[in-house]
Protein backbone atom coordinates (compact mmCIF):
# COMPACT_ATOMS: atom_id res chain seq x y z
CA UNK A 1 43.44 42.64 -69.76
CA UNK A 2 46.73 40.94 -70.75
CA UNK A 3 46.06 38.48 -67.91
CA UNK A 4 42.81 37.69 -69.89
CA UNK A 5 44.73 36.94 -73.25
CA UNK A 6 47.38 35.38 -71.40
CA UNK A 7 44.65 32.69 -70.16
CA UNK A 8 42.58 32.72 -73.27
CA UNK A 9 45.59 31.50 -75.18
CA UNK A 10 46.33 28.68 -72.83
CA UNK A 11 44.92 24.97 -74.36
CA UNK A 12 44.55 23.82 -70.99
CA UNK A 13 42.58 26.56 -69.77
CA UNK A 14 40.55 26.37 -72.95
CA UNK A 15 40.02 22.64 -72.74
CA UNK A 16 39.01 22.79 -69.16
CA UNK A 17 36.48 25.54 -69.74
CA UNK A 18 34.98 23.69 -73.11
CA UNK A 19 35.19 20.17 -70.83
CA UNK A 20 32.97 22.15 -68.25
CA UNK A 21 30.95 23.75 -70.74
CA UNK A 22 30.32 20.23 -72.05
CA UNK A 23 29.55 18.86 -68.73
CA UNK A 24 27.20 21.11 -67.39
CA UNK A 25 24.82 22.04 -70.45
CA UNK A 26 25.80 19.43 -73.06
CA UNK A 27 26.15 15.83 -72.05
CA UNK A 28 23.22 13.39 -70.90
CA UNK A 29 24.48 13.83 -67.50
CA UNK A 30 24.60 16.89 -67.13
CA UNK A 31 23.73 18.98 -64.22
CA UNK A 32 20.11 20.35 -65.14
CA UNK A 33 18.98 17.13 -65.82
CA UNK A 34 20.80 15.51 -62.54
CA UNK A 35 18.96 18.12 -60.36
CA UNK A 36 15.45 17.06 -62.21
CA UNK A 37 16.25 13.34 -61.70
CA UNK A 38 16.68 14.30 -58.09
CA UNK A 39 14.00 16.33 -57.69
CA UNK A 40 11.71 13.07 -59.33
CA UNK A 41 13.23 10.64 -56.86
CA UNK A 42 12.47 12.94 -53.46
CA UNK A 43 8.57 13.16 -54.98
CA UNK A 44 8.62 9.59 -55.33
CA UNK A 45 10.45 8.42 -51.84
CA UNK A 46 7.24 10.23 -51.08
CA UNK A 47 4.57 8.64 -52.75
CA UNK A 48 6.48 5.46 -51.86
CA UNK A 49 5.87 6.27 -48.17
CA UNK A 50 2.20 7.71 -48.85
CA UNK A 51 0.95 4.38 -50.13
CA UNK A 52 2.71 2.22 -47.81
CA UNK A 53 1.26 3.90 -44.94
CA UNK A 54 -1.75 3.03 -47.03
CA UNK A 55 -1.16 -0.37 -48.02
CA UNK A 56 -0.90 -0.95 -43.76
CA UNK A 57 -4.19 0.66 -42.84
CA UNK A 58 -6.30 -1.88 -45.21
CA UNK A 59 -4.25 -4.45 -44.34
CA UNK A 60 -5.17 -3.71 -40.62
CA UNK A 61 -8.69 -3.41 -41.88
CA UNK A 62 -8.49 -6.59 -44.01
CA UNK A 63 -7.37 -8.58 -40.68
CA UNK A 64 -10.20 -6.63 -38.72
CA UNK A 65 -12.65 -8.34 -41.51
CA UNK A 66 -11.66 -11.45 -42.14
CA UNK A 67 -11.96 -11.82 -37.84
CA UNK A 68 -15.58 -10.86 -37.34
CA UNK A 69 -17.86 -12.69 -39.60
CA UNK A 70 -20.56 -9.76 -38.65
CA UNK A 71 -18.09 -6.97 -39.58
CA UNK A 72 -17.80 -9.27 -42.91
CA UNK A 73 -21.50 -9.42 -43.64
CA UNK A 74 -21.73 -5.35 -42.26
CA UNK A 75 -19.47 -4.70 -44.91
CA UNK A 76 -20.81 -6.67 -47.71
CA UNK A 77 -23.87 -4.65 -47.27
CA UNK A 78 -22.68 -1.57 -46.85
CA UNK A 79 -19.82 -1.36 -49.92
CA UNK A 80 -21.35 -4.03 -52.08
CA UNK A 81 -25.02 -4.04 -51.38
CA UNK A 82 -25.22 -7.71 -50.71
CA UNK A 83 -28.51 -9.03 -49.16
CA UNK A 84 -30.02 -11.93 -48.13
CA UNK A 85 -32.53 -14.18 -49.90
CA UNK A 86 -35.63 -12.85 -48.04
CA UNK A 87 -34.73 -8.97 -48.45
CA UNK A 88 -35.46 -6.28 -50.16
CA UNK A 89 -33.06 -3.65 -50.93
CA UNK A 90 -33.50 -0.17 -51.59
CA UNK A 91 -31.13 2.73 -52.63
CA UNK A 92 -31.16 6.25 -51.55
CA UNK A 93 -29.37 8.18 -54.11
CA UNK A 94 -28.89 11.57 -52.54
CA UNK A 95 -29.32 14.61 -54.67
């Protein structure tokens, strides 16, 4: 117990301990907030890979397109319903 005084009386042990104190709970760097910040980043190194992996598949499929004028026309149809002058066009809706 007279260790404990002996330690508690000490200004450098007390201004190290408030210093921590400050550090850790306090300041706008502190530790809570450094271990959510890094927590963020990880999630978005993530989504950074997620949509680049993305971004390559349609541009694959963009180069596929723009190649074959009949994959082109196929697709118009399909995603945009595009026809020609002398069609009709009819949509299914699906219940």
């Amino acid at each position: 117990m007279k260790k404990l005084i002996k330690y508690s009386s000490n200004f450098y042990v007390l201004a190290t301990l408030v210093f921590l104190f400050w550090m850790i709970f306090i300041d706008s760097n502190n530790l809570v907030n450094h271990f959510r910040l890094s927590h963020k980043l990880y999630q978005l190194e993530d989504q950074k890979e997620f949509y680049l992996e993305k971004k390559g598949k349609i541009t694959a499929e963009r180069e596929e397109l723009m190649s074959n004028p009949e994959l082109l026309e196929k697709f118009a149809r399909e995603r945009y319903l595009m026809k020609k002058q002398t069609e009709d066009l009819y949509v299914v809706v699906e219940k």
